[in-house]
Protein backbone atom coordinates (compact mmCIF):
# COMPACT_ATOMS: atom_id res chain seq x y z
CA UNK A 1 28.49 -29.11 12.60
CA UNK A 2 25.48 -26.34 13.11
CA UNK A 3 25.58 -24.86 16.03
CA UNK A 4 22.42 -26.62 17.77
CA UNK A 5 20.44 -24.12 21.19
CA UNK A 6 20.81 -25.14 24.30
CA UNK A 7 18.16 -26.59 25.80
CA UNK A 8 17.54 -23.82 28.36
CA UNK A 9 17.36 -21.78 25.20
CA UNK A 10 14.23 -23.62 23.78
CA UNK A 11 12.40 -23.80 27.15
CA UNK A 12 12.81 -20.20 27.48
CA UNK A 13 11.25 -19.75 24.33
CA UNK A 14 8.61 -22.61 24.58
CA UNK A 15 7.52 -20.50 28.01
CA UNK A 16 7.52 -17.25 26.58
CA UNK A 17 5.39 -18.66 23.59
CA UNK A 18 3.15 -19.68 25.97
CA UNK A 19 2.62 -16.45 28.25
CA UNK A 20 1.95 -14.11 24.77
CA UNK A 21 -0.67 -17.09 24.13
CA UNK A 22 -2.55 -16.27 27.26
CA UNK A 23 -3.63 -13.31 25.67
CA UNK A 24 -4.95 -14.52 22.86
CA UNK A 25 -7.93 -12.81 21.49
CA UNK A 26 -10.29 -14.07 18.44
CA UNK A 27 -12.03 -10.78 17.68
CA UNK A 28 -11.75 -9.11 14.55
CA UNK A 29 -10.58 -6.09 15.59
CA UNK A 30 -7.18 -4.20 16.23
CA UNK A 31 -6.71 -5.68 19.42
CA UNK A 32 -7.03 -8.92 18.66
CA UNK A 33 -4.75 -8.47 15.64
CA UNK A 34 -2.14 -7.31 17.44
CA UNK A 35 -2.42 -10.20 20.07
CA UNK A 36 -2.20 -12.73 17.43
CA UNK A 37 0.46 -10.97 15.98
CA UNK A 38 2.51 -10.80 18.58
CA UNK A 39 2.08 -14.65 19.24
CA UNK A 40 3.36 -14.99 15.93
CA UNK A 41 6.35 -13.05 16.68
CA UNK A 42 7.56 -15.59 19.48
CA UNK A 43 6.59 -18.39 17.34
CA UNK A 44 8.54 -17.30 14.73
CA UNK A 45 11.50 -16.72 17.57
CA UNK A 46 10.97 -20.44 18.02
CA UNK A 47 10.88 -21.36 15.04
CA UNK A 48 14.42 -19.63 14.12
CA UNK A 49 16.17 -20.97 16.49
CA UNK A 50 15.55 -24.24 16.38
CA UNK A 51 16.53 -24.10 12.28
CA UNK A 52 20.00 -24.31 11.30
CA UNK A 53 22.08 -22.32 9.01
CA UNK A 54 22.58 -25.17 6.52
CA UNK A 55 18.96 -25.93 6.54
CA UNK A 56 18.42 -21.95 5.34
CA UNK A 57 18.78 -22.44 1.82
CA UNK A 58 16.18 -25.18 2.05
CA UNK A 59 13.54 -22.58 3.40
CA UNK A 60 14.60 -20.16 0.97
CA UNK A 61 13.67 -22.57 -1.73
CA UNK A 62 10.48 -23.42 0.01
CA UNK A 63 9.78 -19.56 -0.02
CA UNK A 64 10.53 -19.09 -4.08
CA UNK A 65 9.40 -22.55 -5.11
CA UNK A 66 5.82 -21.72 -3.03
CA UNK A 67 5.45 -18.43 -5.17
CA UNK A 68 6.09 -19.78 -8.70
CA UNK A 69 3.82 -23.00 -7.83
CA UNK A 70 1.03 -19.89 -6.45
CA UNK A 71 1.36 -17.80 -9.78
CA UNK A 72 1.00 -20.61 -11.84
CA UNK A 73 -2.11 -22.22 -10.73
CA UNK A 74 -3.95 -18.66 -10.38
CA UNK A 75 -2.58 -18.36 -14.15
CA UNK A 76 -3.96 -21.71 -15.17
CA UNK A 77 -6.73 -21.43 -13.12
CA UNK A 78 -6.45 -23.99 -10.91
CA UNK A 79 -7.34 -22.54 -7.96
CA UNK A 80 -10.98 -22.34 -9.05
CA UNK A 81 -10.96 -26.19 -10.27
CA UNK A 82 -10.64 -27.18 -6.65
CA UNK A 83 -14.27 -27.34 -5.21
CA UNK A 84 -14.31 -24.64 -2.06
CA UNK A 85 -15.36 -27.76 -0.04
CA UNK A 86 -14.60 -31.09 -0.91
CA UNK A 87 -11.72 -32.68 -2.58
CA UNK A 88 -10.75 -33.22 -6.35
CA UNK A 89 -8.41 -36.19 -8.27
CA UNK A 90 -5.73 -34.85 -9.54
CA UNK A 91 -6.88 -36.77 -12.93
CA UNK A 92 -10.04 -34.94 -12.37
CA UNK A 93 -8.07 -31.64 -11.73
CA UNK A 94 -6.40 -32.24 -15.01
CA UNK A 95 -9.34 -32.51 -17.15
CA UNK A 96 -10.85 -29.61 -15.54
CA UNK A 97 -7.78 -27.36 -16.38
CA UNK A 98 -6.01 -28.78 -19.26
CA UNK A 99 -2.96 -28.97 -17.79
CA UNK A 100 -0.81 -31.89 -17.67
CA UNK A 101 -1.39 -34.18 -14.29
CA UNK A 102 2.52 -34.61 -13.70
CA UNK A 103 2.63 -30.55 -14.15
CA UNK A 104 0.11 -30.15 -11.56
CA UNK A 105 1.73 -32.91 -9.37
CA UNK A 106 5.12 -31.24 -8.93
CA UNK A 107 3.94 -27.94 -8.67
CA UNK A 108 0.85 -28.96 -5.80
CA UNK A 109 3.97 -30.74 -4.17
CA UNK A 110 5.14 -27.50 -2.99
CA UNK A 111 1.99 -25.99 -2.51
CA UNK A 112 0.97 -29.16 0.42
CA UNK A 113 4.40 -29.07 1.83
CA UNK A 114 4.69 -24.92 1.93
CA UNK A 115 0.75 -25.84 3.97
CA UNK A 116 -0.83 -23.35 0.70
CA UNK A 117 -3.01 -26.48 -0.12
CA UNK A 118 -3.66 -29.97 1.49
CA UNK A 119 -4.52 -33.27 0.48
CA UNK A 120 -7.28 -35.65 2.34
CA UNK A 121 -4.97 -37.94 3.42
CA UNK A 122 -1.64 -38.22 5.63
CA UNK A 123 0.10 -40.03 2.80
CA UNK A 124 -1.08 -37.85 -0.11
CA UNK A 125 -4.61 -38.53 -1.69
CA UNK A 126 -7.01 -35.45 -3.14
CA UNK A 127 -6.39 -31.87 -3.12
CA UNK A 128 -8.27 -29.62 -0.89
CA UNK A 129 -8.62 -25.95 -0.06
CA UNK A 130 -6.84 -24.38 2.90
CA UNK A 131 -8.24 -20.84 4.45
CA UNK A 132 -5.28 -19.62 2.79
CA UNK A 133 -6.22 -21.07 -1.25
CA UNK A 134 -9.43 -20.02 -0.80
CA UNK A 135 -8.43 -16.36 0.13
CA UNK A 136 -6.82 -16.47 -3.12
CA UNK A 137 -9.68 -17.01 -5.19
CA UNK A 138 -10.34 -13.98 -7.78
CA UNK A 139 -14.34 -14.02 -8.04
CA UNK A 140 -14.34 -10.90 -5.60
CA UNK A 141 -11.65 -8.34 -3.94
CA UNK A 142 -9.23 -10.65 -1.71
CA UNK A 143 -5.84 -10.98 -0.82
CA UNK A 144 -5.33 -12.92 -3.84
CA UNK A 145 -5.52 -9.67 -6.08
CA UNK A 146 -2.85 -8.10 -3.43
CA UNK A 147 -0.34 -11.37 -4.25
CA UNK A 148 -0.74 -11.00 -8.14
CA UNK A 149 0.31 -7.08 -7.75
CA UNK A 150 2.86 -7.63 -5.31
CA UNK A 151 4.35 -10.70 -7.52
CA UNK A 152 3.66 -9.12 -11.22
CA UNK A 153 4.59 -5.56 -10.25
CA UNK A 154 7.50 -6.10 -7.81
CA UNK A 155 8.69 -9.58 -7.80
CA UNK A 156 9.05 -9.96 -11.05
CA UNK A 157 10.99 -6.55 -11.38
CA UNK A 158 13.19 -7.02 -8.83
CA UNK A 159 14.44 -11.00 -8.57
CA UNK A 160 16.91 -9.61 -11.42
CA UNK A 161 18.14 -6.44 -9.04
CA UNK A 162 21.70 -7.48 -8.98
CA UNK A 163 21.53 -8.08 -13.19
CA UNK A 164 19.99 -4.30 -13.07
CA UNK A 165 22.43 -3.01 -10.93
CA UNK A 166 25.11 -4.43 -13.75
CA UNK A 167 23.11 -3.01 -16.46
CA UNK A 168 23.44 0.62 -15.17
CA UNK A 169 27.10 0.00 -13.92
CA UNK A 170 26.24 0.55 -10.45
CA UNK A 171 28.38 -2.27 -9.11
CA UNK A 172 30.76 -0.30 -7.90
CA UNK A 173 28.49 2.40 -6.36
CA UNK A 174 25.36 1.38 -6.00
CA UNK A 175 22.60 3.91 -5.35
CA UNK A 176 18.39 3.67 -4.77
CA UNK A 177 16.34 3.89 -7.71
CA UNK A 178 15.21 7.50 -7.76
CA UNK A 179 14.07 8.72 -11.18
CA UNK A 180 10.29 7.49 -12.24
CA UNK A 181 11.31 7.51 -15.58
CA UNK A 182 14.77 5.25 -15.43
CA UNK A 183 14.64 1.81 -12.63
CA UNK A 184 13.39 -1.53 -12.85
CA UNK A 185 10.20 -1.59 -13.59
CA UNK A 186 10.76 0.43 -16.49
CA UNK A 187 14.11 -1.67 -16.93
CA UNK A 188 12.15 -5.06 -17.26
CA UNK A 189 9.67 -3.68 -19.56
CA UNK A 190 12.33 -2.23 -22.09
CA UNK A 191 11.05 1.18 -22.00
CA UNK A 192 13.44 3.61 -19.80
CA UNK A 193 11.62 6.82 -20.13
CA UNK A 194 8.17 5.93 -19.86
CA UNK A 195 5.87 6.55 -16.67
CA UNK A 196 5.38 3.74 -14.82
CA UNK A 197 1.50 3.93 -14.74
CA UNK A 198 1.96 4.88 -18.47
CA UNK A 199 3.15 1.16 -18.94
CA UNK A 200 0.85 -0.57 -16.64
CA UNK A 201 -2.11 1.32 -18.71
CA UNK A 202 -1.12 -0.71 -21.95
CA UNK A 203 -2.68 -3.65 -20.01
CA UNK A 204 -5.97 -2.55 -18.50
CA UNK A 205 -6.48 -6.28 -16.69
CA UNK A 206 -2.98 -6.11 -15.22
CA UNK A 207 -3.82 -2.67 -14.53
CA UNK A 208 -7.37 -3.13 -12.21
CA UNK A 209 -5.60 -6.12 -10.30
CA UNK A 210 -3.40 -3.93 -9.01
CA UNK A 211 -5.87 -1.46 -8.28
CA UNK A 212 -7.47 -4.15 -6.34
CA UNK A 213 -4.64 -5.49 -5.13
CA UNK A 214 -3.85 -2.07 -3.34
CA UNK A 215 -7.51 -1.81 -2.09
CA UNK A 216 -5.73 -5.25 0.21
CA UNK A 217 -3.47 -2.41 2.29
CA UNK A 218 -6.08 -0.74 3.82
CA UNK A 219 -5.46 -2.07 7.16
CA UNK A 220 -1.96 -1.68 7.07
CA UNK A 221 -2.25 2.21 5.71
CA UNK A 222 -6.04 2.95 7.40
CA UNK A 223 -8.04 6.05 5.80
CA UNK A 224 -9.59 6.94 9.29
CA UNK A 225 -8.70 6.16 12.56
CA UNK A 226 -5.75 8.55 13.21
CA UNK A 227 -6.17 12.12 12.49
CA UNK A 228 -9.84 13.89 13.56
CA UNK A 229 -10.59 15.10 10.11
CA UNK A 230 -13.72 16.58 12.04
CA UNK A 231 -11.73 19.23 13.34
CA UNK A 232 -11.75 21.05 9.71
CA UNK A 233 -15.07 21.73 9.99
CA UNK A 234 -15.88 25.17 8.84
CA UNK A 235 -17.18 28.26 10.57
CA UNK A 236 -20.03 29.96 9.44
CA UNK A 237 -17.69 32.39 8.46
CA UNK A 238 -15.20 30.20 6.21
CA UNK A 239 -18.14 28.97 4.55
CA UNK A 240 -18.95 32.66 3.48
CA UNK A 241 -15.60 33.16 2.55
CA UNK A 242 -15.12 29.95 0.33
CA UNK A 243 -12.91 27.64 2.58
CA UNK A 244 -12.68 24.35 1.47
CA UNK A 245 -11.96 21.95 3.89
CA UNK A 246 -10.35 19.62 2.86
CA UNK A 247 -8.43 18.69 -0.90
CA UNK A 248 -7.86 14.94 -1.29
CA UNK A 249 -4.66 15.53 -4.08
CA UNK A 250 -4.68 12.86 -6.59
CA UNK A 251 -7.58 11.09 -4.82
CA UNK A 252 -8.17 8.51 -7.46
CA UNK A 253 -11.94 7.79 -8.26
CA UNK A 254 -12.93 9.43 -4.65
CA UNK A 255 -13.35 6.13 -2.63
CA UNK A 256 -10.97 7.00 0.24
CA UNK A 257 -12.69 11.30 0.48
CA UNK A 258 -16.13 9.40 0.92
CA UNK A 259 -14.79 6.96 3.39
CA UNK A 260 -13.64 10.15 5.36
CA UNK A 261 -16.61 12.06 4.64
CA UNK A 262 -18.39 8.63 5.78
CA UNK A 263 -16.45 8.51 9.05
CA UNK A 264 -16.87 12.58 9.74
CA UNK A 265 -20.23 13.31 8.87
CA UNK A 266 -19.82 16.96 9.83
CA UNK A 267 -18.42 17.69 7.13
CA UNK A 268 -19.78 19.33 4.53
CA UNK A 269 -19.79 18.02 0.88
CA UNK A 270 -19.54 20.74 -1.11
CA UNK A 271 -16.28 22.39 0.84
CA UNK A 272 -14.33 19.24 -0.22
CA UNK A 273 -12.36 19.19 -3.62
CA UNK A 274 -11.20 15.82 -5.10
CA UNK A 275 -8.28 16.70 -7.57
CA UNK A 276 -7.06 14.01 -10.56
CA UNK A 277 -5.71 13.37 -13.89
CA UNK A 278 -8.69 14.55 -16.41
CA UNK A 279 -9.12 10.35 -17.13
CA UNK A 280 -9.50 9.71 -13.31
CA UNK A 281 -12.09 12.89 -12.60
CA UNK A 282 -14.24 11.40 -15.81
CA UNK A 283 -14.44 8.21 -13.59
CA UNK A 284 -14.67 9.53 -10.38
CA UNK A 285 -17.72 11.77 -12.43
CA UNK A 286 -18.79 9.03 -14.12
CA UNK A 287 -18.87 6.53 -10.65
CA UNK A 288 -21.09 8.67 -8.64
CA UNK A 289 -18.95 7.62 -5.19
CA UNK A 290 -18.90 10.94 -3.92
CA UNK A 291 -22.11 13.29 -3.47
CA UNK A 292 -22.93 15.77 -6.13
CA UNK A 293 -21.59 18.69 -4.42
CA UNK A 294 -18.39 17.76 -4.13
CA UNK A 295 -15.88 19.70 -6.37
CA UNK A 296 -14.24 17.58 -9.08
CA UNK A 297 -10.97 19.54 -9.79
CA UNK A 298 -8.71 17.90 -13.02
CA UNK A 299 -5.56 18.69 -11.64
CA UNK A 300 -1.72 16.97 -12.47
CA UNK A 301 -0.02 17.18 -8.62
CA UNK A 302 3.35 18.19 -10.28
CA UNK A 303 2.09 21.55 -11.36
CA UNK A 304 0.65 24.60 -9.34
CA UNK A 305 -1.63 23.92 -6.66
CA UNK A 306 -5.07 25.50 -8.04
CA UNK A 307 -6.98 25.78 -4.93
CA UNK A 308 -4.96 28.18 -3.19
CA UNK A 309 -4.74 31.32 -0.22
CA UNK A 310 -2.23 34.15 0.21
CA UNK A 311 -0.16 32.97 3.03
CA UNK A 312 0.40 36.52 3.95
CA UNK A 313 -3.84 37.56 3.36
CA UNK A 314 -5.63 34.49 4.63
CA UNK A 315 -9.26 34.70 3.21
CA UNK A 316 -8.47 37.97 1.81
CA UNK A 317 -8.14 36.27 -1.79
CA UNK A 318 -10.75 34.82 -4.01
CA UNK A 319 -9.42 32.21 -7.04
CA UNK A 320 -11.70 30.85 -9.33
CA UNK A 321 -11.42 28.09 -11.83
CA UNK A 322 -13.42 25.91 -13.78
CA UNK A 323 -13.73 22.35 -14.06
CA UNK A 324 -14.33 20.08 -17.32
CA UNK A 325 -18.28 19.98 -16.97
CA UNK A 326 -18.42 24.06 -16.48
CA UNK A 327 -18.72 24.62 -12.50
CA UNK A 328 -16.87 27.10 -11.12
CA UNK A 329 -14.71 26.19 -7.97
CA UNK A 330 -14.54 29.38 -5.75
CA UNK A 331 -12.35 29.13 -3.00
CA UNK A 332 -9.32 30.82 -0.54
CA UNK A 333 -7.67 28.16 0.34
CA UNK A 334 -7.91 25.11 1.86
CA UNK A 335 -7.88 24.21 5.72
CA UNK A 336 -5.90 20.56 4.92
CA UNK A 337 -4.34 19.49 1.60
CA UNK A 338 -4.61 15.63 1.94
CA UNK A 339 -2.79 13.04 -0.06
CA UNK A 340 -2.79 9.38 0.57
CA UNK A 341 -0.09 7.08 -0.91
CA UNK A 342 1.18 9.02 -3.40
CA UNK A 343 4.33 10.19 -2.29
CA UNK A 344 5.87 6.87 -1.55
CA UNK A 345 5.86 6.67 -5.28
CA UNK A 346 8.25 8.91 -5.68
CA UNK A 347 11.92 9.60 -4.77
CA UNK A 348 12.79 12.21 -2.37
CA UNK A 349 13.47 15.25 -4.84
CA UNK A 350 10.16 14.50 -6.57
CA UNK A 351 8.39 14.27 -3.47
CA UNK A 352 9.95 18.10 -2.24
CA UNK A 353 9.16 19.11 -6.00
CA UNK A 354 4.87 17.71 -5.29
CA UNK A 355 5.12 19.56 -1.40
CA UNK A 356 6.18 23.07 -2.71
CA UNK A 357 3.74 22.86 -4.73
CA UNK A 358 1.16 22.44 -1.84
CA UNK A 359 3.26 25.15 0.60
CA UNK A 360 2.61 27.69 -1.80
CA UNK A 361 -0.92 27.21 -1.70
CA UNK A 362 -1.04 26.99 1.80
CA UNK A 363 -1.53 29.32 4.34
CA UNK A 364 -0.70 29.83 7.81
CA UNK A 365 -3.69 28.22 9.18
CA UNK A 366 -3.67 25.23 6.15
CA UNK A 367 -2.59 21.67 7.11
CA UNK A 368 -0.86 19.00 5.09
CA UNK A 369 -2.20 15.44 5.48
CA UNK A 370 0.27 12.84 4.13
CA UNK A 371 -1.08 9.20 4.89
CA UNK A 372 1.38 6.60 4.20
CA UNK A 373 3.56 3.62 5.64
CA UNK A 374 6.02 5.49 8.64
CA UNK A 375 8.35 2.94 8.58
CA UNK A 376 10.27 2.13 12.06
CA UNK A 377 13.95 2.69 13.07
CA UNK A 378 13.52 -0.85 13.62
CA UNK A 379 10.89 -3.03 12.30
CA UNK A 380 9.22 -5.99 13.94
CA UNK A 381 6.38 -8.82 13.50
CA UNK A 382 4.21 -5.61 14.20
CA UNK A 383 5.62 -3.54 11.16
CA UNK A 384 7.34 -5.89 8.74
CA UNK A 385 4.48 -4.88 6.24
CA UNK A 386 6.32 -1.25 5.79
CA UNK A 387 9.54 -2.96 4.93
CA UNK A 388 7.84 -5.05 2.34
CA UNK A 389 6.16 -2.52 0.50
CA UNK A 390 9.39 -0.27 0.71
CA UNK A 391 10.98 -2.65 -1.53
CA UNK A 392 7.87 -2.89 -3.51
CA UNK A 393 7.82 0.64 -4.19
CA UNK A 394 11.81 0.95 -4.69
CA UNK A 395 11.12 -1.34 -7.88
CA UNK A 396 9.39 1.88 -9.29
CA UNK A 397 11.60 4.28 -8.14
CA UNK A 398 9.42 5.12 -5.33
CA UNK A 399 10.38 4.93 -1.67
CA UNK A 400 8.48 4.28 2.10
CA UNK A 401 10.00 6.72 4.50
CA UNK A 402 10.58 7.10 8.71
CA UNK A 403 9.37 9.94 10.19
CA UNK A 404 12.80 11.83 9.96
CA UNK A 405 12.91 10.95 6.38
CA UNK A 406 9.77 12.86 6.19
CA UNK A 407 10.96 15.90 7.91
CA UNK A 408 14.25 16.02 6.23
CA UNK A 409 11.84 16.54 3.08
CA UNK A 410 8.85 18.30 4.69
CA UNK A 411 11.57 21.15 5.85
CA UNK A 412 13.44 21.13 2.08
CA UNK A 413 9.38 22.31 1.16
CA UNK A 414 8.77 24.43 3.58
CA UNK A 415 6.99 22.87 5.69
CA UNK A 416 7.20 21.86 9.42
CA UNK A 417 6.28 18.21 10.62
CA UNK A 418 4.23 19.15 13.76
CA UNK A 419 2.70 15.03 14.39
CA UNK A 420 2.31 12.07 13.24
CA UNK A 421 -0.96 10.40 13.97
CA UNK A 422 -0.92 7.06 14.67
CA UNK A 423 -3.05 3.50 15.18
CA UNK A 424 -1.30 1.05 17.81
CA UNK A 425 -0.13 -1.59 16.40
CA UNK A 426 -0.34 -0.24 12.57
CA UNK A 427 2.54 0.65 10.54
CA UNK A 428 0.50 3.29 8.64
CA UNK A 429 -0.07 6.50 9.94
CA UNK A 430 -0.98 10.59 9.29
CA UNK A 431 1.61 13.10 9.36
CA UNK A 432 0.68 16.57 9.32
CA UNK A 433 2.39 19.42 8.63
CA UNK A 434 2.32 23.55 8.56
CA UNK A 435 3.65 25.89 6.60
CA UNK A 436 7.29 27.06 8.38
CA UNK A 437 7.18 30.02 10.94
CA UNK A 438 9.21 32.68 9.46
CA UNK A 439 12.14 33.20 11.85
């Protein structure tokens, strides 16, 4: 028979439930996120111990049979048959979609019991929205887009690990996925050797529902909020010299280096350099996000740094280079080289291969700005999200690091971890780093 807790056990926990419920907060921000978290936490602790290990596997099932039943009505569209407010037959839900009523049936089954959807009566009845259906919904940005990215880009890579693990005869000693070329996303697709991105590019929807998807982490991995990008703010003398401030590496279409610029208004547009693939600057160009001034560098992270100072002449050297539309980009050096997930992409000897290429650009008085997940030695309620998109990432050969895994590389670059800037309460965070002291 399962071992069944005391009863002490469960008014322990029913009391400590209810002292992390007196502070409670409603308000949207941090604070009240974290308070709410944390009364999930003991819930949860509740929860767990009043489930026994043969009832597991049950829960499992709930857990896998709840995100099949979710993919396929987003796929057939069901989601958006079901009025936002109201009810709907599941006849009527059938001729709306097409799909066969007993389909629908077994699969909304799951969905009521897992509480994704309800129905308007105790014993059954017509389907309604929950909070959490309607957050689904793909007619703007929402957490539905992050689902379909985490399920179509990770899940569905990695429910098959242990069958990939056979494939590369790993059984015996099995290792991370580390090469970008070679792991199982590239496994599942048949096409070892390809870039990941290079694969999600042959389908453009799949490919800007990730995108989206991602935009979902921003409150988990925050843009602002932990390091004072303020404090690059040139002198009137680095501005004579060419200084830029700040170099958002691989910075995408140059949302996140206008919500900084947003947040630190001191800064000045054109000492800030947005660096991409040639494709990504034409959209950034193309977009108009950022302000005119700001340089558009085409730029491939893997290579030589472009905007770069003698570590041993600070400001005493002047590189210029020119961009696709004919500006010229003069500069000696750069006060903070900032890249924002990026290297969690990446396995640790491709990550040391991206930072040398930043620590010989650097000088003495540059910073590197690395904002990603800084994953716990032990994660909790609070932090869980790091863990999650660790395995996400590990799917594509990438990998979510602690803050000595990012020293142990940082040092193999060059580079010396002096902080890591944090948000209570969020597992994201900024870790900065200088250019080694010689001894």
């Amino acid at each position: 028979m399962a071992a069944l807790p005391a009863k002490q056990e469960i008014e322990a926990l029913v009391s400590a439930l209810n002292d992390v419920a007196k502070g409670y907060s409603d308000t949207p921000d941090l604070s009240g996120y974290v308070s709410r978290v944390q009364i999930i936490g003991k819930a949860k602790e509740l929860v767990r111990a009043m489930i026994t290990p043969d009832q597991t596997p049950n829960y499992h099932g709930l857990n896998m049979a709840e995100l099949i039943a979710i993919r396929t009505f987003i796929k057939l569209k069901v989601l958006d048959a079901i009025p936002k407010t109201g009810s709907i037959s599941l006849e009527d839900l059938s001729k709306a979609t097409g799909a066969q009523d007993s389909l629908l049936e077994r699969m909304g089954r799951v969905l009521v019991a897992s509480g994704f959807l309800d129905q308007t009566r105790p014993d059954g009845g017509e389907y309604k929205h929950t909070k959490f259906s309607l957050a689904y919904l793909l007619d703007q940005p929402s957490p539905g887009h992050l689902f379909l990215a985490m399920y179509d880009e990770w899940f569905k890579h990695m429910h098959n690990y242990d069958d990939y693990l056979v494939a590369r005869g790993q059984l015996e000693h099995a290792a991370e996925p580390d090469d970008p070329l070679r792991n199982p996303f590239t496994f599942y697709h048949k096409q070892d050797g390809t870039p990941v991105w290079g694969i999600m590019a042959q389908n453009p929807e799949k490919l800007l529902t990730f995108q989206k998807g991602m935009a979902g982490i921003d409150v988990a991995i925050p843009v602002v909020g932990h390091f004072d990008f303020g404090v690059l703010k040139n002198s009137p003398e680095e501005n004579e010299q060419g200084v830029a401030e700040l170099v958002d590496v691989g910075g995408g279409h140059g949302i996140v280096l206008k919500k900084i610029l947003d947040t630190h208004p001191k800064l000045s547009p054109e000492n800030l350099v947005l660096e991409d693939r040639p494709d990504v600057i034409g959209l950034a160009r193309e977009s108009g996000v950022l302000p005119a001034e700001v340089k558009l560098l085409e730029h491939d992270f893997t290579t030589e740094q472009p905007v770069k100072g003698k570590p041993d002449q600070h400001h005493q050297h002047m590189l210029k280079r020119s961009t696709a539309n004919g500006t010229e980009i003069k500069t000696t050096g750069a006060k903070a080289y900032f890249m924002r997930m990026i290297l969690h992409d990446y396995a640790d000897h491709v990550g040391i291969s991206i930072l040398k290429q930043l620590a010989a650009a650097m000088s003495p008085a540059s910073r590197v700005l690395i904002c990603e997940m800084v994953l716990p030695s032990r994660v909790s309620e609070l932090d869980f999200p790091a863990a999650v998109l660790d395995q996400a990432v590990m799917a594509m050969g990438g990998k979510e690091r602690t803050e000595q895994g990012f020293r142990k590389m940082f040092e193999a670059a060059g580079i010396e971890l002096v902080s890591v800037w944090r948000v209570p309460g969020v597992p994201g965070a900024c870790v900065e780093g200088r250019l080694k002291r010689a001894e």
